[in-house]
N, C-alpha and C. Protein backbone atom coordinates (compact mmCIF):
# COMPACT_ATOMS: atom_id res chain seq x y z
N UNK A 1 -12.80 -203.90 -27.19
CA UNK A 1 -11.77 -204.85 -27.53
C UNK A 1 -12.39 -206.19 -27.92
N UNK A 2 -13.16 -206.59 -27.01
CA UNK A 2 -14.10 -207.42 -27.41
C UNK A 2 -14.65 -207.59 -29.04
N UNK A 3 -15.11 -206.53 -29.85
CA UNK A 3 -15.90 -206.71 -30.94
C UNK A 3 -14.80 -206.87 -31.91
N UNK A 4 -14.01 -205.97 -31.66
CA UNK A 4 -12.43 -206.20 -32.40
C UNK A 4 -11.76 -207.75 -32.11
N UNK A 5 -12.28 -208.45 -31.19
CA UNK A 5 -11.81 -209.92 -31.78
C UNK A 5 -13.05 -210.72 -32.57
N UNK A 6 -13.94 -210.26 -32.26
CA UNK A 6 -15.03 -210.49 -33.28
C UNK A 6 -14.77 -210.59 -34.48
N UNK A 7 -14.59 -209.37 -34.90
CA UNK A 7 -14.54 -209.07 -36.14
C UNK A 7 -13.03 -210.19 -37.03
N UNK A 8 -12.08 -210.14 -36.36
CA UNK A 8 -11.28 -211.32 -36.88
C UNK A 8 -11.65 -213.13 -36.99
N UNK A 9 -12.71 -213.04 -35.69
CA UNK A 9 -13.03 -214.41 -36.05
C UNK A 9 -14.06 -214.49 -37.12
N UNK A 10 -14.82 -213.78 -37.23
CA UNK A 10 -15.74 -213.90 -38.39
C UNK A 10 -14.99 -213.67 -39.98
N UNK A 11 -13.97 -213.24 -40.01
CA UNK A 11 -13.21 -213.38 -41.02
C UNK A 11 -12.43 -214.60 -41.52
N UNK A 12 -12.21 -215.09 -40.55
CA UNK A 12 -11.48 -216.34 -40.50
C UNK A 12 -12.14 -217.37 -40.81
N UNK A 13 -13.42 -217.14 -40.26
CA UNK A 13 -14.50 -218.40 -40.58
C UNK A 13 -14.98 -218.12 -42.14
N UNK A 14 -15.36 -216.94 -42.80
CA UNK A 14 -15.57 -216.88 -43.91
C UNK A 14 -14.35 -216.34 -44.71
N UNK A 15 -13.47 -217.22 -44.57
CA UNK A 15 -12.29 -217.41 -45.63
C UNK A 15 -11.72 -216.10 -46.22
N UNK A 16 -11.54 -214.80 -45.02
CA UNK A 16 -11.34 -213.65 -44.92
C UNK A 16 -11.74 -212.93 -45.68
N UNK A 17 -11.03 -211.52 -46.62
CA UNK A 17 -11.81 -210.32 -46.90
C UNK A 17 -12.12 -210.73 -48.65
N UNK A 18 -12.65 -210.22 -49.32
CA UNK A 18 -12.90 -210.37 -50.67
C UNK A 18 -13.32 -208.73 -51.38
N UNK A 19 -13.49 -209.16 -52.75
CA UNK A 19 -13.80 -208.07 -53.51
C UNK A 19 -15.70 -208.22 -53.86
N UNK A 20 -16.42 -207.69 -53.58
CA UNK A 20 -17.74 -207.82 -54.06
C UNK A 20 -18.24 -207.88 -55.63
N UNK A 21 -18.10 -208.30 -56.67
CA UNK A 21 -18.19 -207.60 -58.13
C UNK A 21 -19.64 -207.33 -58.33
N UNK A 22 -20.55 -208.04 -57.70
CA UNK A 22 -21.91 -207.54 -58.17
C UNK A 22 -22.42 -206.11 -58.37
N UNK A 23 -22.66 -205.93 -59.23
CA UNK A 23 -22.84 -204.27 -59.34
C UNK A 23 -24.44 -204.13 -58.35
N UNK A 24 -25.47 -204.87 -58.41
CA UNK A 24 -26.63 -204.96 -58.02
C UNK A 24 -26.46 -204.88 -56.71
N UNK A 25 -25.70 -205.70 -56.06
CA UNK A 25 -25.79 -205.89 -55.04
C UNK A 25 -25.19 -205.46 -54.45
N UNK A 26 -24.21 -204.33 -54.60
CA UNK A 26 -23.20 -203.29 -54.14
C UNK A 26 -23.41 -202.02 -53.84
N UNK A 27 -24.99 -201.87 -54.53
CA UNK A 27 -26.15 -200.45 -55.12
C UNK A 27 -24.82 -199.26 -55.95
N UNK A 28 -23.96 -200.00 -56.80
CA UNK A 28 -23.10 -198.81 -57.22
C UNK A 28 -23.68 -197.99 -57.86
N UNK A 29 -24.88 -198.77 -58.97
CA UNK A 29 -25.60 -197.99 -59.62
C UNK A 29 -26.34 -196.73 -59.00
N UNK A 30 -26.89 -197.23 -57.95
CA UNK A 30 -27.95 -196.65 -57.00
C UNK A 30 -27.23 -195.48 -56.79
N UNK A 31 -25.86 -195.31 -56.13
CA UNK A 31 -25.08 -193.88 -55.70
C UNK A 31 -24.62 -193.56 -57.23
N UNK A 32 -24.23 -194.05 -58.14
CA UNK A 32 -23.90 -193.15 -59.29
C UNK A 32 -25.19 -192.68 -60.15
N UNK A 33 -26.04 -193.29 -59.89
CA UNK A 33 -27.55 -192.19 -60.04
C UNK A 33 -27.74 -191.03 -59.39
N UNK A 34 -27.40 -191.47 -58.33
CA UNK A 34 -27.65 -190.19 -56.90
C UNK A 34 -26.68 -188.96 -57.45
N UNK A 35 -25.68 -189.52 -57.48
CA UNK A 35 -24.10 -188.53 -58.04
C UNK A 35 -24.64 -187.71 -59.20
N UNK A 36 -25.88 -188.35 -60.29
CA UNK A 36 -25.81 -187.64 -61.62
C UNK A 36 -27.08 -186.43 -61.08
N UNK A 37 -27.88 -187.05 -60.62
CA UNK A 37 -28.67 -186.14 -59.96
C UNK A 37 -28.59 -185.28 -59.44
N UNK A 38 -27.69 -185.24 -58.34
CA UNK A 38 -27.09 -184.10 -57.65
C UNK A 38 -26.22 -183.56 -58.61
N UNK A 39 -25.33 -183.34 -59.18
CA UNK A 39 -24.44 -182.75 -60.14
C UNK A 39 -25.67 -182.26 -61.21
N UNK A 40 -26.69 -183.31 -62.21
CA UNK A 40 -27.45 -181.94 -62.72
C UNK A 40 -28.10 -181.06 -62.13
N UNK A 41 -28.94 -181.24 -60.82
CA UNK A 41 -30.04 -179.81 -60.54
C UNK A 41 -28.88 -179.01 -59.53
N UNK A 42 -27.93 -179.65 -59.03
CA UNK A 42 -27.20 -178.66 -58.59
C UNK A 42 -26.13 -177.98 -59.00
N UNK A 43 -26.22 -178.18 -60.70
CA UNK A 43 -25.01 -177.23 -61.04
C UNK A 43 -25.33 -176.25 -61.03
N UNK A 44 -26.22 -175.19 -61.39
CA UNK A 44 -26.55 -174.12 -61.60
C UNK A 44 -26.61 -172.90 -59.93
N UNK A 45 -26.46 -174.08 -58.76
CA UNK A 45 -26.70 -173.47 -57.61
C UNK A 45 -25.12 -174.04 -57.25
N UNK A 46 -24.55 -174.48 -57.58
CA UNK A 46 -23.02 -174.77 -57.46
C UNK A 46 -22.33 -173.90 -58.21
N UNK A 47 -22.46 -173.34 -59.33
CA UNK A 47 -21.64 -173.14 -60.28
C UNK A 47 -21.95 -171.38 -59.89
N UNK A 48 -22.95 -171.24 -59.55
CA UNK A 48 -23.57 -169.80 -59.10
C UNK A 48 -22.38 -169.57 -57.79
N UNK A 49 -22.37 -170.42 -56.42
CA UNK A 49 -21.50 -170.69 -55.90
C UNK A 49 -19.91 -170.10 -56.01
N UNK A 50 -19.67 -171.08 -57.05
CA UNK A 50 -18.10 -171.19 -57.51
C UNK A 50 -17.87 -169.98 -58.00
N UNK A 51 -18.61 -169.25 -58.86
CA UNK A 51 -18.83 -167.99 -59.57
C UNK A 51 -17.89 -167.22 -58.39
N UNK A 52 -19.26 -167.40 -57.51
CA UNK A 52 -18.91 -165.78 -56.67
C UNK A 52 -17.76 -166.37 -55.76
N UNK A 53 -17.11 -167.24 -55.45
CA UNK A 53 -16.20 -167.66 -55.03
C UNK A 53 -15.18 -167.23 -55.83
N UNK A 54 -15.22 -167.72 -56.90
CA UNK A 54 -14.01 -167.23 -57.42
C UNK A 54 -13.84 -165.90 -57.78
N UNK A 55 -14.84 -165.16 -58.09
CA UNK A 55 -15.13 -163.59 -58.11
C UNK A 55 -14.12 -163.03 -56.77
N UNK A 56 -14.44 -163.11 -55.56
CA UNK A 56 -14.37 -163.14 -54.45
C UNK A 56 -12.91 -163.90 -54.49
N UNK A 57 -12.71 -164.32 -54.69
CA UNK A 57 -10.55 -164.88 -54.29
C UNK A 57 -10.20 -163.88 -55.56
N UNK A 58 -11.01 -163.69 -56.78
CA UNK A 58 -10.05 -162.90 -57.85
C UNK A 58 -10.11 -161.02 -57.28
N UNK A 59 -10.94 -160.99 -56.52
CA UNK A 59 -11.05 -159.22 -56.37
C UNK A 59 -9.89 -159.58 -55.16
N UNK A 60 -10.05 -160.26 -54.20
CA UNK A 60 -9.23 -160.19 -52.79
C UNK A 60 -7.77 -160.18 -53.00
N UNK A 61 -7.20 -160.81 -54.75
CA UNK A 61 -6.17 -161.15 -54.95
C UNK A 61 -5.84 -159.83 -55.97
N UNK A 62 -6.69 -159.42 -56.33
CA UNK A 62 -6.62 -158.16 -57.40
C UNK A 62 -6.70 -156.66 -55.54
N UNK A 63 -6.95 -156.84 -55.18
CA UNK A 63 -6.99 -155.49 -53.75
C UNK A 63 -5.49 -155.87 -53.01
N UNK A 64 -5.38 -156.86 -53.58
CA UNK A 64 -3.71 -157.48 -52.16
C UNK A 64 -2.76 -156.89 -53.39
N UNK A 65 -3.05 -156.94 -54.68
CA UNK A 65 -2.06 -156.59 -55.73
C UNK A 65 -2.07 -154.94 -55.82
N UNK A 66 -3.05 -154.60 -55.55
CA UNK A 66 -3.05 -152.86 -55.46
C UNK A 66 -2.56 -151.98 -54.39
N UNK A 67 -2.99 -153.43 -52.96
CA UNK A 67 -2.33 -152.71 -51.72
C UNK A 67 -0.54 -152.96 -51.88
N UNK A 68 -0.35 -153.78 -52.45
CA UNK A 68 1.30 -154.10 -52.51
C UNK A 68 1.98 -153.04 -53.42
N UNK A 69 1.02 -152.82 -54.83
CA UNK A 69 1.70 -151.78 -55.63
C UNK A 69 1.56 -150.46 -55.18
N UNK A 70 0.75 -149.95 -53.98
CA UNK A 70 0.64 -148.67 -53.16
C UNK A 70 1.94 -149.06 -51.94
N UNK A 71 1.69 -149.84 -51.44
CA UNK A 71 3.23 -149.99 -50.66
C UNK A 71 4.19 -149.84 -50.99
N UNK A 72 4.38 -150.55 -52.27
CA UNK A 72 6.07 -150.45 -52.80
C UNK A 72 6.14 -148.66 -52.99
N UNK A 73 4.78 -148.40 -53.95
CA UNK A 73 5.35 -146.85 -54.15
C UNK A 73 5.05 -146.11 -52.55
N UNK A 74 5.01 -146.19 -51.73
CA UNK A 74 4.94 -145.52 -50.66
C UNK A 74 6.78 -145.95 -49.94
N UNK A 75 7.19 -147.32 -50.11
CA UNK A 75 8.11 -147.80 -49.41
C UNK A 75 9.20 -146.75 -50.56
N UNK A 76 8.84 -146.33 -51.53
CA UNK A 76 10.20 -145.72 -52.64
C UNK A 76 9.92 -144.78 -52.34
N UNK A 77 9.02 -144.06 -51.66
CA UNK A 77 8.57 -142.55 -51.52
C UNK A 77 9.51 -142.39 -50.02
N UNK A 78 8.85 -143.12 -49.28
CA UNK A 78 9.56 -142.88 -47.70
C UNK A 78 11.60 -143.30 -48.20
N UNK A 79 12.18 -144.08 -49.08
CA UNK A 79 13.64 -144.15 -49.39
C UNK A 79 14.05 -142.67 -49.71
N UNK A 80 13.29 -142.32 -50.62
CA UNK A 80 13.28 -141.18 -51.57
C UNK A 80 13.50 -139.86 -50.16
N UNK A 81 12.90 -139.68 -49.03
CA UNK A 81 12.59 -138.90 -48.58
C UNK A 81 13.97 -139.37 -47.20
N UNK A 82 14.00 -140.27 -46.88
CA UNK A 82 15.35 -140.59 -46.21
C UNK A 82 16.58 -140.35 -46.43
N UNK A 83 16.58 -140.42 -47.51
CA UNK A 83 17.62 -139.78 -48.59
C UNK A 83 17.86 -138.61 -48.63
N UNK A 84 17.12 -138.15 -48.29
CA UNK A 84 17.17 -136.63 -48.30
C UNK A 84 17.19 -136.06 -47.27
N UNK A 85 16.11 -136.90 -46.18
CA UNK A 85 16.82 -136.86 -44.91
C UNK A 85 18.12 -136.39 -44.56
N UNK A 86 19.09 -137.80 -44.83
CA UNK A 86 20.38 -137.94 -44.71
C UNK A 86 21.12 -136.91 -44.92
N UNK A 87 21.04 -136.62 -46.43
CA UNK A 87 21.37 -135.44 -46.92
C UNK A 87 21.70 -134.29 -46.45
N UNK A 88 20.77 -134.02 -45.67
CA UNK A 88 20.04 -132.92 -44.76
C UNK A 88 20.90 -132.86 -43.38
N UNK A 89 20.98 -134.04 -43.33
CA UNK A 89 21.39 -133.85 -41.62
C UNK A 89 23.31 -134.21 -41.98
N UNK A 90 23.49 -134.63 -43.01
CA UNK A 90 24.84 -134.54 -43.59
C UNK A 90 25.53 -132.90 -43.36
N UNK A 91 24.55 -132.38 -44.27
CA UNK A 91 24.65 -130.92 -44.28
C UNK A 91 24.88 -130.30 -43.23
N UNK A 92 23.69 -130.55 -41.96
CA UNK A 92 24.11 -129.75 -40.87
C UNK A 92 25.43 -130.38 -40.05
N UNK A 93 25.71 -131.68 -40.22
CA UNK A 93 26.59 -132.05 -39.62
C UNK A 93 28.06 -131.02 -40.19
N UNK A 94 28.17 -131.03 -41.38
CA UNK A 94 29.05 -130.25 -42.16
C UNK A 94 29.48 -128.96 -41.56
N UNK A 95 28.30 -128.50 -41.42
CA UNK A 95 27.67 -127.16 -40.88
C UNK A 95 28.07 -126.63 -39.03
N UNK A 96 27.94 -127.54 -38.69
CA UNK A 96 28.43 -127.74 -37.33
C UNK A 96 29.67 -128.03 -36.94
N UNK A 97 30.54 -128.36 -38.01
CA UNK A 97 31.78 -128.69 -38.19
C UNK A 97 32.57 -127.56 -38.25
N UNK A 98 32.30 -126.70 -39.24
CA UNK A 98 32.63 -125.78 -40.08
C UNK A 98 32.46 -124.71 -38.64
N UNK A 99 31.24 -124.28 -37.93
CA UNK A 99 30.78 -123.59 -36.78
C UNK A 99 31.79 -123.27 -36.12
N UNK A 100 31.83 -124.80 -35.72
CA UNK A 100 33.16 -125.15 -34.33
C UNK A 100 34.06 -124.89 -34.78
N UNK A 101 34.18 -124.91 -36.34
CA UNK A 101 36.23 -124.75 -36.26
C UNK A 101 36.07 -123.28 -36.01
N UNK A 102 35.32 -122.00 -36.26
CA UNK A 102 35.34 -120.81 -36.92
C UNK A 102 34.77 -120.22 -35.22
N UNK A 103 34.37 -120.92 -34.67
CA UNK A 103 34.25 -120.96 -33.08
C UNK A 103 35.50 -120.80 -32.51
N UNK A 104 36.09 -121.83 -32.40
CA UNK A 104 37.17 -122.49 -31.83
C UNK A 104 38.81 -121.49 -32.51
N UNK A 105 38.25 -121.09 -33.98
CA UNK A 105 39.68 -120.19 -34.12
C UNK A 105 39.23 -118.30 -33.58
N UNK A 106 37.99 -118.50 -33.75
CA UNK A 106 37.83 -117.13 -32.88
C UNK A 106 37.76 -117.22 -31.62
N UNK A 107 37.80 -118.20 -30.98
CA UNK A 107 38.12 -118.38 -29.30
C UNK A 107 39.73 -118.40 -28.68
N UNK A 108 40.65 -118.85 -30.10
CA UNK A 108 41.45 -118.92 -29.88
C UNK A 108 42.41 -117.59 -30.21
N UNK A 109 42.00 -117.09 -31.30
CA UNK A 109 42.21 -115.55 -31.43
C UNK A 109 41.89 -114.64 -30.58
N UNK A 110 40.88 -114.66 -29.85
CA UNK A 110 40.72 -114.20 -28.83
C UNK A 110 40.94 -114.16 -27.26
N UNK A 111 41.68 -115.49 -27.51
CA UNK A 111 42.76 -116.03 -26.07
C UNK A 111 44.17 -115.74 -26.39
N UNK A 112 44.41 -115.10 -27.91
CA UNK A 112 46.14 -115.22 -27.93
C UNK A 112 45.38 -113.41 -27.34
N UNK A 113 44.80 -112.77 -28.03
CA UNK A 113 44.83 -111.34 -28.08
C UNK A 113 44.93 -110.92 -26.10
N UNK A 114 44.19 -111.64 -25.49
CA UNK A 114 43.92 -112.02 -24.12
C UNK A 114 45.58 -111.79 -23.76
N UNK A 115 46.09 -112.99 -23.88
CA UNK A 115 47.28 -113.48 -23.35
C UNK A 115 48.47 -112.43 -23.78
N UNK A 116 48.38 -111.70 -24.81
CA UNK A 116 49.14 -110.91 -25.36
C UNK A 116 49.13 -109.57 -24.74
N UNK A 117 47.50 -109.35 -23.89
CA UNK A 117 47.25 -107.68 -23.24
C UNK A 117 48.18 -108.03 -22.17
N UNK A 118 47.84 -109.00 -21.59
CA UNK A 118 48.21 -109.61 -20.10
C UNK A 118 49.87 -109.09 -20.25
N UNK A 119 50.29 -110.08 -21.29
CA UNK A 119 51.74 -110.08 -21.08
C UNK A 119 52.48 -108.62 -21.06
N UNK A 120 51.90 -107.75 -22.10
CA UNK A 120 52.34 -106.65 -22.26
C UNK A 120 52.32 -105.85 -20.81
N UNK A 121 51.18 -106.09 -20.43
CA UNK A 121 51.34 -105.46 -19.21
C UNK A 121 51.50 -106.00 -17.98
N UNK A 122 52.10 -107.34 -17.92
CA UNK A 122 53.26 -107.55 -16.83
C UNK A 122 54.80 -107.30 -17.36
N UNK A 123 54.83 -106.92 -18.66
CA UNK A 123 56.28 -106.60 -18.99
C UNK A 123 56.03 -105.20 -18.22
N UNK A 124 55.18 -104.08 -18.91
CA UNK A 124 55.59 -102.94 -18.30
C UNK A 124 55.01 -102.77 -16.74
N UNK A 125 54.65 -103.46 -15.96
CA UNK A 125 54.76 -103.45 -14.65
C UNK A 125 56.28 -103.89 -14.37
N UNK A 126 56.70 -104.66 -15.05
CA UNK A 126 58.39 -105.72 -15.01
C UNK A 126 59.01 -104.02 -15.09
N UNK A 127 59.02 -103.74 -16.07
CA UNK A 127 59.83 -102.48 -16.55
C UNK A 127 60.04 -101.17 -15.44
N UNK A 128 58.16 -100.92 -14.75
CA UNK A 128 58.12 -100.35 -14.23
C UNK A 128 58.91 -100.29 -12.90
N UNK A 129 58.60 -101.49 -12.23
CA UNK A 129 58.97 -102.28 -11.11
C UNK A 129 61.06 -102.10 -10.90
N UNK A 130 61.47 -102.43 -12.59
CA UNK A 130 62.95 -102.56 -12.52
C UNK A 130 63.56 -101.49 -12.26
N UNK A 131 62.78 -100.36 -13.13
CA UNK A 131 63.25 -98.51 -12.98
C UNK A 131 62.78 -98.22 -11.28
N UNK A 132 62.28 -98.20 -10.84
CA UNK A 132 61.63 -98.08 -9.24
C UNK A 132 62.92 -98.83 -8.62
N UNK A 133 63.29 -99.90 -8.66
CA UNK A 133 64.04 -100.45 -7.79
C UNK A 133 65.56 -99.78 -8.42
N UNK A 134 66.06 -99.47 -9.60
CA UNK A 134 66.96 -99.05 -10.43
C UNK A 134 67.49 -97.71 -9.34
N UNK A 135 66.08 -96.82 -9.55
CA UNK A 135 66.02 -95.62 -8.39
C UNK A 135 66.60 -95.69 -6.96
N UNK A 136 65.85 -96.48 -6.60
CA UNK A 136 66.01 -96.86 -5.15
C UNK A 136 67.45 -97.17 -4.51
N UNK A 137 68.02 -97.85 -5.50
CA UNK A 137 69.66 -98.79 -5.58
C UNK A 137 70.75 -97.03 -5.41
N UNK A 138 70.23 -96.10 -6.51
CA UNK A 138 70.89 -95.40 -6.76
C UNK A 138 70.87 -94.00 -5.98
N UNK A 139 69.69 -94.25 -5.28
CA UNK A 139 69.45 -93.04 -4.09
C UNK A 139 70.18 -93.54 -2.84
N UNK A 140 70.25 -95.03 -2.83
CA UNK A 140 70.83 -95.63 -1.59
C UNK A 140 72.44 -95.50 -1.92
N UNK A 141 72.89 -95.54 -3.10
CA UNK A 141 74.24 -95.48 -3.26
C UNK A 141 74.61 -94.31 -2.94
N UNK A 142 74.08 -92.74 -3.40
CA UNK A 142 74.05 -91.15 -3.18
C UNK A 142 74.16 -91.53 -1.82
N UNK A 143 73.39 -91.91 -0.74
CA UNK A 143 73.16 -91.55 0.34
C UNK A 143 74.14 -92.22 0.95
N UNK A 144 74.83 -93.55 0.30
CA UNK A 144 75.80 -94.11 1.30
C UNK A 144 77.50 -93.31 1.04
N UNK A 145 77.14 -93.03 -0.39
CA UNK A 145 78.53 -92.01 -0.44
C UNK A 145 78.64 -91.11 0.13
N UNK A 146 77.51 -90.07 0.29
CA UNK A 146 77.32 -88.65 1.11
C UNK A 146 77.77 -89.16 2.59
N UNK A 147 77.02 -90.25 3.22
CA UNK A 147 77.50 -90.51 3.83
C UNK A 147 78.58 -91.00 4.64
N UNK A 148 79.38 -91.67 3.56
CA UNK A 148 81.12 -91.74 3.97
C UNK A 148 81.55 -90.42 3.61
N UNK A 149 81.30 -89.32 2.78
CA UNK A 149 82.04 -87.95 2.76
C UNK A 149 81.84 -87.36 3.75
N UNK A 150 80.47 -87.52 4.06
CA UNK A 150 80.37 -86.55 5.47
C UNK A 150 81.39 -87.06 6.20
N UNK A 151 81.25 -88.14 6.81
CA UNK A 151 82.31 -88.84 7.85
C UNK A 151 83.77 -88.58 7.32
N UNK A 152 83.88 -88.60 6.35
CA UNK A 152 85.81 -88.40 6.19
C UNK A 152 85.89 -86.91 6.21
N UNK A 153 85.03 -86.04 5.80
CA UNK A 153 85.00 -84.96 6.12
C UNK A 153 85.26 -84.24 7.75
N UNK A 154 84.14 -84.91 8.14
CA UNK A 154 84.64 -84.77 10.12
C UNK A 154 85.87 -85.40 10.24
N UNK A 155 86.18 -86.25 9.80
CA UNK A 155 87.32 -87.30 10.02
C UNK A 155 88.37 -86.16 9.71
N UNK A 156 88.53 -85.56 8.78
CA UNK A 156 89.84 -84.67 8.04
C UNK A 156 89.60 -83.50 8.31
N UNK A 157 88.34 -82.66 8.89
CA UNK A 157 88.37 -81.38 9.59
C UNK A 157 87.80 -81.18 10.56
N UNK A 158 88.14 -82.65 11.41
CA UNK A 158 87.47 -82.75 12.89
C UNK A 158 88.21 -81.64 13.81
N UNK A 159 89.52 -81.25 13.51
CA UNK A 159 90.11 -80.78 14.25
C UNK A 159 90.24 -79.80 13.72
N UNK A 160 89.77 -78.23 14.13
CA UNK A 160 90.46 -76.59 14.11
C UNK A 160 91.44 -76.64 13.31
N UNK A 161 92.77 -77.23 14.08
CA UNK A 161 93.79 -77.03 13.64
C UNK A 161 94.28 -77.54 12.39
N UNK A 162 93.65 -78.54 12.27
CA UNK A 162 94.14 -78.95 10.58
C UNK A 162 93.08 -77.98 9.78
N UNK A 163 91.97 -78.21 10.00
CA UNK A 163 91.26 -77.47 8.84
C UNK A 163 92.05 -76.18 8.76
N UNK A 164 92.42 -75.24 10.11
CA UNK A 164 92.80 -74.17 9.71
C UNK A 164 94.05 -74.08 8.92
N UNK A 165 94.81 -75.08 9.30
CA UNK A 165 96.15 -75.36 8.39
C UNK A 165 95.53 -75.58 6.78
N UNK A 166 94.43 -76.25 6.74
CA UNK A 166 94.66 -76.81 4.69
C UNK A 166 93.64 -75.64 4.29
N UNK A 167 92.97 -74.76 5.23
CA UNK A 167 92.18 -73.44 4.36
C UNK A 167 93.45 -72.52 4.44
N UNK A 168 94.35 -72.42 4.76
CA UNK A 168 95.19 -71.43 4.76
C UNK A 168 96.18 -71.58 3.88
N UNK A 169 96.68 -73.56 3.36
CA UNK A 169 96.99 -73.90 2.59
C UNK A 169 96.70 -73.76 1.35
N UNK A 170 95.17 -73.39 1.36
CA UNK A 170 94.49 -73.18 -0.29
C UNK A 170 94.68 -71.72 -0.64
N UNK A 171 94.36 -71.54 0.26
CA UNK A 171 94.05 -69.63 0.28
C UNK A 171 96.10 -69.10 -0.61
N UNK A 172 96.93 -69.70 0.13
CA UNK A 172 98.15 -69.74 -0.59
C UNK A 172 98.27 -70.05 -1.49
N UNK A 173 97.52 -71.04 -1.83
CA UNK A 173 97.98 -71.86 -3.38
C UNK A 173 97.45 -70.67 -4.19
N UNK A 174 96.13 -70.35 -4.08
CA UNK A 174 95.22 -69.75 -5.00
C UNK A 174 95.87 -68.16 -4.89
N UNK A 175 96.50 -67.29 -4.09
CA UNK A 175 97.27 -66.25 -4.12
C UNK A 175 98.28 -66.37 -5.16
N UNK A 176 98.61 -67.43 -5.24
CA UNK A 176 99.93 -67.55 -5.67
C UNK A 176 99.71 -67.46 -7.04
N UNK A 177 98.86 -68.06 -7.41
CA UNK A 177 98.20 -68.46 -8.91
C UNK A 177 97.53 -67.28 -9.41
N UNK A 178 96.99 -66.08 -8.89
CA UNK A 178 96.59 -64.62 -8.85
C UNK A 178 97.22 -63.95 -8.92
N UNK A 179 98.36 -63.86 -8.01
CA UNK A 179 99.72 -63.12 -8.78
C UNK A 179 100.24 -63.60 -9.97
């Protein structure tokens, strides 16, 4: 901090900053000699340089242009092939569609045919079942009539004497009808 106020007072005392014009005493000459010097013996080891430099950015920029034009045709190759992909799995989707319905109506054809054995044959068990009990009703009716005849029968020839009265009654009728 110190030299940094230095440096302002010594400016101040010599009537601050200026332009130098002396060419001599500036050595401009001296570095634009130096400058021509270096620029002639070193063009040929510069320019040799720049050569392969630029050789070297033009191949790196010519290999980035070949790897890009192999990409793109690789990136249209892999579209190209997605595409077809798609296609593909379109198809089986189609395909799987088509499966299931032809699934699904032969599962269902095959559940009416199901449902249709079934039924048939709880009708004729129904049928069977109705004639069986039909029977049964009508053996019980035989047996309950036989059974009130028997009984009015004892009832009306419980006694000798009547029966012998209405067989002797018939036996007349039927004489009578013979003569």
């Amino acid at each position: 901090m110190e030299n940094f106020d230095q440096i302002f007072t010594l400016l101040a005392e010599h009537e601050g900053i200026g332009l130098n014009t002396d060419i001599l005493e500036t050595g401009l000459i001296n570095i634009l000699a130096l400058l021509a010097i270096l620029i002639y013996t070193g063009r040929d080891f510069l320019g040799s340089l720049l050569e392969e430099r630029k050789t070297t950015i033009v191949k790196g920029v010519q290999d980035a242009e070949d790897r890009l034009n192999e990409a793109q045709k690789r990136l249209s190759e892999a579209q190209k092939q997605l595409n077809q992909a798609n296609l593909v799995i379109s198809e089986i989707k189609n395909e799987t569609v088509s499966t299931k319905k032809v699934l699904l109506e032969s599962d269902a054809f095959q559940a009416k045919k199901d449902l249709t054995v079934r039924f048939e044959r709880a009708l004729a068990t129904f049928r069977s079942k109705e004639r069986q009990i039909f029977l049964e009703i009508k053996q019980q009716i035989i047996s309950v009539v036989l059974q009130r005849t028997v009984n009015r029968a004892q009832e009306t020839f419980n006694s000798k004497e009547r029966a012998t009265a209405l067989i002797n009654e018939t036996i007349n009728k039927l004489e009578g009808d013979l003569l």
